[in-house]
Protein backbone atom coordinates (compact mmCIF):
# COMPACT_ATOMS: atom_id res chain seq x y z
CA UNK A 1 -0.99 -1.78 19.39
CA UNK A 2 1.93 -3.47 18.48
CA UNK A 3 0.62 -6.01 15.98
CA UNK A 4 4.21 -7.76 15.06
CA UNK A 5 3.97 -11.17 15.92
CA UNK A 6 6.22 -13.07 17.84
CA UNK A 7 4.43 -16.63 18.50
CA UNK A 8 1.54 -18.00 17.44
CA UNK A 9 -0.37 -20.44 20.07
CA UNK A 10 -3.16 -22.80 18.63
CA UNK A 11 -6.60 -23.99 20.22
CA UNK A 12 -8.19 -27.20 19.79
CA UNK A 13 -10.85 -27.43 16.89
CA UNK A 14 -14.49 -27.87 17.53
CA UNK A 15 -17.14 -28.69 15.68
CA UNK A 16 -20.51 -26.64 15.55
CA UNK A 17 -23.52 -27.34 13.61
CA UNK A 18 -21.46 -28.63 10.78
CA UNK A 19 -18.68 -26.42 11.40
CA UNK A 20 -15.06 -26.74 12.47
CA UNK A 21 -13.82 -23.91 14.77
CA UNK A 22 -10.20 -23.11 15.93
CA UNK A 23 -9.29 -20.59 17.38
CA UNK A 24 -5.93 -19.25 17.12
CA UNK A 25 -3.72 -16.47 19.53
CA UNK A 26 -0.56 -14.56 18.64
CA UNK A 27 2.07 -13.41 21.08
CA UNK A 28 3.16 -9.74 19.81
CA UNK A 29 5.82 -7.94 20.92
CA UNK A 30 4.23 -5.64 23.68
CA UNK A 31 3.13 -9.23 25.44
CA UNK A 32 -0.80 -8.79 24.44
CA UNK A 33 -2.23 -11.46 22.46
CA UNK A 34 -4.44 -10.84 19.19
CA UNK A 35 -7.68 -13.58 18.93
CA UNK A 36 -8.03 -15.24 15.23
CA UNK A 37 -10.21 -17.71 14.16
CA UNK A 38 -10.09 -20.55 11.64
CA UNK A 39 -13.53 -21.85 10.09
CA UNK A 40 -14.51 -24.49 7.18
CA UNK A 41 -17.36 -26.75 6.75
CA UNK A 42 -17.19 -30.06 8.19
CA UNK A 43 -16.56 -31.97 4.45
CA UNK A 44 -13.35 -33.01 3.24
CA UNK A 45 -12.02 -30.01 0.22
CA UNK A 46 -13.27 -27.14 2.10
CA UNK A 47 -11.43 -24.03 1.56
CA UNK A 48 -10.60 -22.52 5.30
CA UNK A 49 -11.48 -19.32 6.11
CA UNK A 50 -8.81 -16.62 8.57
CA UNK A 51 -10.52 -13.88 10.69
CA UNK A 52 -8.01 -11.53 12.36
CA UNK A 53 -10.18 -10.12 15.79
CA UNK A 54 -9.62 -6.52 16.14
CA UNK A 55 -8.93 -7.18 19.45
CA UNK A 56 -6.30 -7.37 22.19
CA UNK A 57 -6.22 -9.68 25.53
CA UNK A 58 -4.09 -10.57 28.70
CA UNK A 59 -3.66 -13.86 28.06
CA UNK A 60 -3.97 -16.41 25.52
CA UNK A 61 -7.15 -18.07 26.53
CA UNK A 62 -9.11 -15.16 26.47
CA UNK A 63 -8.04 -14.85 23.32
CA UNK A 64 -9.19 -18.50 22.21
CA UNK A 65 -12.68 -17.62 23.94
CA UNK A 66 -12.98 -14.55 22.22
CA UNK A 67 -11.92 -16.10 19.11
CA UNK A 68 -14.99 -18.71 19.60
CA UNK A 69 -17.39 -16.53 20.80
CA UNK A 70 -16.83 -14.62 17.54
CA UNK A 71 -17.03 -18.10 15.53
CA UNK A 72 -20.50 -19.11 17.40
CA UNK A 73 -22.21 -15.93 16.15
CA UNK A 74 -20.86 -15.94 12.52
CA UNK A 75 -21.98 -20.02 12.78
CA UNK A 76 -25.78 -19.08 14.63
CA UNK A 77 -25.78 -16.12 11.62
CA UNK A 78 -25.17 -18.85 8.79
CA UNK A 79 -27.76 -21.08 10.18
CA UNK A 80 -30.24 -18.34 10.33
CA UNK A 81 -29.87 -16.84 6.94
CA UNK A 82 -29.78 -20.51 5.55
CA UNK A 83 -33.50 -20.89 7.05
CA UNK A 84 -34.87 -17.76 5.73
């Protein structure tokens, strides 16, 4: 996988259980699109974390749905290890 980027396309953000989601896709050079994911808490000051997906689609809105399928599970797996 050619993992040079070319463009980068953006989703809009969403907010989960006190979270704010956005996915993100980049064009690379072979025309495949790599899924990343943007996530803070929903309070002003907080730092944003990046998640490259080790992942590759066909177009760039599987990539956003990958992207938040990935940022629902790490959200559900805060929530549960917060109520443990």
């Amino acid at each position: 996988m050619n993992t040079q980027r070319k463009r980068m396309y953006t989703g809009k953000v969403e907010l989960h259980n006190g979270w704010e989601l956005r996915p993100y896709a980049y064009l690379t050079s072979d025309g495949n699109y790599v899924p990343e994911l943007s996530a803070r808490k929903h309070r002003p000051g907080s730092a944003i974390g990046i998640v490259t997906i080790d992942a590759t689609c066909h177009s760039k809105d599987d990539a956003f749905s990958v992207a938040m399928k990935r940022g629902l599970c790490l959200v559900a797996t805060l929530a549960v290890g917060a109520q443990v």
